[in-house]
N, C-alpha and C. Protein backbone atom coordinates (compact mmCIF):
# COMPACT_ATOMS: atom_id res chain seq x y z
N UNK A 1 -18.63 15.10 11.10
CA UNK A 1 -17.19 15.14 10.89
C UNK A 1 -16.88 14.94 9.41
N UNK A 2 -16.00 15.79 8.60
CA UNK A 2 -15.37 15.61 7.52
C UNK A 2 -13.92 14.83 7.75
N UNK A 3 -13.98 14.00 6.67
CA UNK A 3 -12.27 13.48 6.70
C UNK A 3 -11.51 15.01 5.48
N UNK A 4 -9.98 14.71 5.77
CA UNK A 4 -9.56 15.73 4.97
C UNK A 4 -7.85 14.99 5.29
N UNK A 5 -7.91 15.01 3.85
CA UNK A 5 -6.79 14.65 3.39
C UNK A 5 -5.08 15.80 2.57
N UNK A 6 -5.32 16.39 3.64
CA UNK A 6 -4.35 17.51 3.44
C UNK A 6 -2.71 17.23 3.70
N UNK A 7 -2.79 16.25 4.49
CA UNK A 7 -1.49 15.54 4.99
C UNK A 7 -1.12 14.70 3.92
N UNK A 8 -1.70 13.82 3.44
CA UNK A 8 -1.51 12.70 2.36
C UNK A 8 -1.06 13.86 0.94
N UNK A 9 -1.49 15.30 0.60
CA UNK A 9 -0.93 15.49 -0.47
C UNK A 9 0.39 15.98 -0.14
N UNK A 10 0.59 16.61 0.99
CA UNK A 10 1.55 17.43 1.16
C UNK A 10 2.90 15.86 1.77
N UNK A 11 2.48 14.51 2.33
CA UNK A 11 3.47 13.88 2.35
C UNK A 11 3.84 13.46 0.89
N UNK A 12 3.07 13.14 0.24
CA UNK A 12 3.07 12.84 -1.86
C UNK A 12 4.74 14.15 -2.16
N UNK A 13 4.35 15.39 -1.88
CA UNK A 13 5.49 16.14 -2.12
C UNK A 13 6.56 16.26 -1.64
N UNK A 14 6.37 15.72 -0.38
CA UNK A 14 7.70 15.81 0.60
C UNK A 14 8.40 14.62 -0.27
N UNK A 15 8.16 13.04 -0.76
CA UNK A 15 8.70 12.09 -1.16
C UNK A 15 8.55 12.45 -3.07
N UNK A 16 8.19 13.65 -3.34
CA UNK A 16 8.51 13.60 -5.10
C UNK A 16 7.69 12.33 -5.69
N UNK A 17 6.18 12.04 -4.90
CA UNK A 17 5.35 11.61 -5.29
C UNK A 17 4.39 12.01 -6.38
N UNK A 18 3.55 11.73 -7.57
CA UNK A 18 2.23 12.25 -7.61
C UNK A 18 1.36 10.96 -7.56
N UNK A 19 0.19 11.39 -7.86
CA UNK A 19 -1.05 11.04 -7.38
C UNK A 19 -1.06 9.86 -8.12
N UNK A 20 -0.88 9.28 -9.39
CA UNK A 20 -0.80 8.61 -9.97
C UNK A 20 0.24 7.47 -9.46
N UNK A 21 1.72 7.55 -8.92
CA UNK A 21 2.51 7.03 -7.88
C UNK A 21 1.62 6.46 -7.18
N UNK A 22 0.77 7.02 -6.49
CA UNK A 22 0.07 6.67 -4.92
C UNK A 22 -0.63 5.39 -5.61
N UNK A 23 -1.48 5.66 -6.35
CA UNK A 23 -2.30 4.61 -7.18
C UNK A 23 -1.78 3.34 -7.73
N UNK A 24 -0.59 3.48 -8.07
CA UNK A 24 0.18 2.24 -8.31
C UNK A 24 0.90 1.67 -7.13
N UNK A 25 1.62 2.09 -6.02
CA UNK A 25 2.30 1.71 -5.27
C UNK A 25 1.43 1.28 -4.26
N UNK A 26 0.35 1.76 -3.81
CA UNK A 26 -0.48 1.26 -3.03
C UNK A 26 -1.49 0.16 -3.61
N UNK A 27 -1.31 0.11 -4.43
CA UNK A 27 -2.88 -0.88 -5.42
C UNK A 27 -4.31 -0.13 -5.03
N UNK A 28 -4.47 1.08 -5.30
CA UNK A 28 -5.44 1.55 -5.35
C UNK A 28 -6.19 2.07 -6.48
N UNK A 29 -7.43 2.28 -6.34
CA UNK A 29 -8.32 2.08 -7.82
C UNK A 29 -7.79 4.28 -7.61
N UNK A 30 -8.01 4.19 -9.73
CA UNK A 30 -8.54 6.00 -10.01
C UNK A 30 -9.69 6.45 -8.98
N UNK A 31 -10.91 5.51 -8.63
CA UNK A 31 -11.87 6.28 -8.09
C UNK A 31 -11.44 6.59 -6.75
N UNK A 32 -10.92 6.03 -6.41
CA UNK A 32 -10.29 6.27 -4.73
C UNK A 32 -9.25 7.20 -4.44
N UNK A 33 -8.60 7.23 -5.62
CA UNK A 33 -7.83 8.69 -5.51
C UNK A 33 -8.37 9.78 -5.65
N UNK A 34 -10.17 9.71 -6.46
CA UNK A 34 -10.45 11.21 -6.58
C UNK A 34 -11.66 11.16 -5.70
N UNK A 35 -11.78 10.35 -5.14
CA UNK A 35 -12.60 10.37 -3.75
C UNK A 35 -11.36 11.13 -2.81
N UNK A 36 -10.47 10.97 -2.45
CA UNK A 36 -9.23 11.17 -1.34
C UNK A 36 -9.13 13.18 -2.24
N UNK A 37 -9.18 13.10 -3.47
CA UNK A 37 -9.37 14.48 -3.77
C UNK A 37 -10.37 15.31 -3.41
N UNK A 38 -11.31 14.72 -3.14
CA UNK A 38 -12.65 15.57 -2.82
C UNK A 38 -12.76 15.41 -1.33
N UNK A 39 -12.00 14.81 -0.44
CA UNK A 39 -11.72 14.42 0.94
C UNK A 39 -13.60 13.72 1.04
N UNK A 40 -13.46 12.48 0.49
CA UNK A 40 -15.08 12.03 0.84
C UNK A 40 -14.11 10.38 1.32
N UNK A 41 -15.07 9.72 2.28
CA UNK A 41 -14.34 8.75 2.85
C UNK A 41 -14.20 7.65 2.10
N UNK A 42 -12.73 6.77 2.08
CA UNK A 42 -12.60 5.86 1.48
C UNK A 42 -12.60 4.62 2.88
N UNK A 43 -12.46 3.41 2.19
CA UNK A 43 -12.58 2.24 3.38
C UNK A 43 -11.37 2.06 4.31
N UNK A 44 -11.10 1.53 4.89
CA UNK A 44 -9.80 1.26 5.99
C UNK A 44 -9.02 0.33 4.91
N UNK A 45 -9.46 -0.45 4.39
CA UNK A 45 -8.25 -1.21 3.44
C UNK A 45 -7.54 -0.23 2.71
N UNK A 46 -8.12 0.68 1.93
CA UNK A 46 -7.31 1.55 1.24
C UNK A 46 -6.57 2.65 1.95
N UNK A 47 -7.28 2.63 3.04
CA UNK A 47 -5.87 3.55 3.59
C UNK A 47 -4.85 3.13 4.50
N UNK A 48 -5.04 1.59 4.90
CA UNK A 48 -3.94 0.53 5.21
C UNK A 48 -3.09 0.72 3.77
N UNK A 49 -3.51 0.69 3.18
CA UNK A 49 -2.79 0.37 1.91
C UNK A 49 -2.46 0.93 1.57
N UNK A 50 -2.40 2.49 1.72
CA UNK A 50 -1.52 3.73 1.67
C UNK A 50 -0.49 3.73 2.87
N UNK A 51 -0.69 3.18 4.05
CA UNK A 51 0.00 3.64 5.20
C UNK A 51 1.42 2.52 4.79
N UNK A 52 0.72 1.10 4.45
CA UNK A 52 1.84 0.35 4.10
C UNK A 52 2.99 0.78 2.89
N UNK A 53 2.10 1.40 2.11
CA UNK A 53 3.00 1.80 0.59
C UNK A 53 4.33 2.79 0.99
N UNK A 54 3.40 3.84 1.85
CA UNK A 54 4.03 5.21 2.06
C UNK A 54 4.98 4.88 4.24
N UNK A 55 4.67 3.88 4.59
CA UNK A 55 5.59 3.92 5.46
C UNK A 55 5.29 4.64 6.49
N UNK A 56 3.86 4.91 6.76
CA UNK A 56 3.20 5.52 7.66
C UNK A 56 2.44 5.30 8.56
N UNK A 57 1.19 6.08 9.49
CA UNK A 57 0.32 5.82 10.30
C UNK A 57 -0.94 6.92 9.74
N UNK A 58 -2.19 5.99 9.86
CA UNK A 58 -3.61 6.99 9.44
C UNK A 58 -3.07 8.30 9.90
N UNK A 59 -2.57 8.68 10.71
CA UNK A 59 -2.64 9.65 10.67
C UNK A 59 -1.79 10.70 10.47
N UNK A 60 -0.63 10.24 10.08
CA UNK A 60 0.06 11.24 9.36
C UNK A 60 -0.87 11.39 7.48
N UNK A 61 -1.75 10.60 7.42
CA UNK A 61 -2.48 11.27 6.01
C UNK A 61 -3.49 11.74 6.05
N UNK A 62 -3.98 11.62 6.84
CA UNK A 62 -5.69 12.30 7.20
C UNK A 62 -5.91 13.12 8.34
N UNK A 63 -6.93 13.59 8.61
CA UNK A 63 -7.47 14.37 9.97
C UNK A 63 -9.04 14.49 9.65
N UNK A 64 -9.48 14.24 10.79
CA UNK A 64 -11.12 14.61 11.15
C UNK A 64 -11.14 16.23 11.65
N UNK A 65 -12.50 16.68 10.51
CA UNK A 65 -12.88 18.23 11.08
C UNK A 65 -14.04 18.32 11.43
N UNK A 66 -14.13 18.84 12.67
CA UNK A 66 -15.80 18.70 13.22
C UNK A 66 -16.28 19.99 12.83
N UNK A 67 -17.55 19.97 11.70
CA UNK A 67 -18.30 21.05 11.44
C UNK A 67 -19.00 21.49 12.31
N UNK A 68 -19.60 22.60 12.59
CA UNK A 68 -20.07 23.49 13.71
C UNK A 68 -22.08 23.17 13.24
């Protein structure tokens, strides 16, 4: 399974977010934002810590893709 973070950029635009926003409002490190760019997995704290920032649930920012 790949994680993929296609939801998390496209909610960033819906709220006139960028990426740099996310990083400050959530207390998250640069490397974890360009991990979340390359959709490679980050820990459950940091994406608690997006869900709290941004007012959400895992899964309105992420989705699992099962490779064949």
């Amino acid at each position: 399974m790949a994680a993929n973070y296609n939801k998390l950029w496209k909610l960033l635009i819906d709220k006139k977010l960028k990426r740099t926003d996310l990083r400050d409002i959530a207390g998250i490190s640069t490397t974890t934002v360009a991990k979340l760019g390359k959709d490679e997995y980050v820990s459950m704290e940091c994406l608690d810590r997006i869900c709290a920032a941004l007012k959400c649930d895992v899964g309105d920012i992420m989705s699992f893709s099962h490779s064949e």
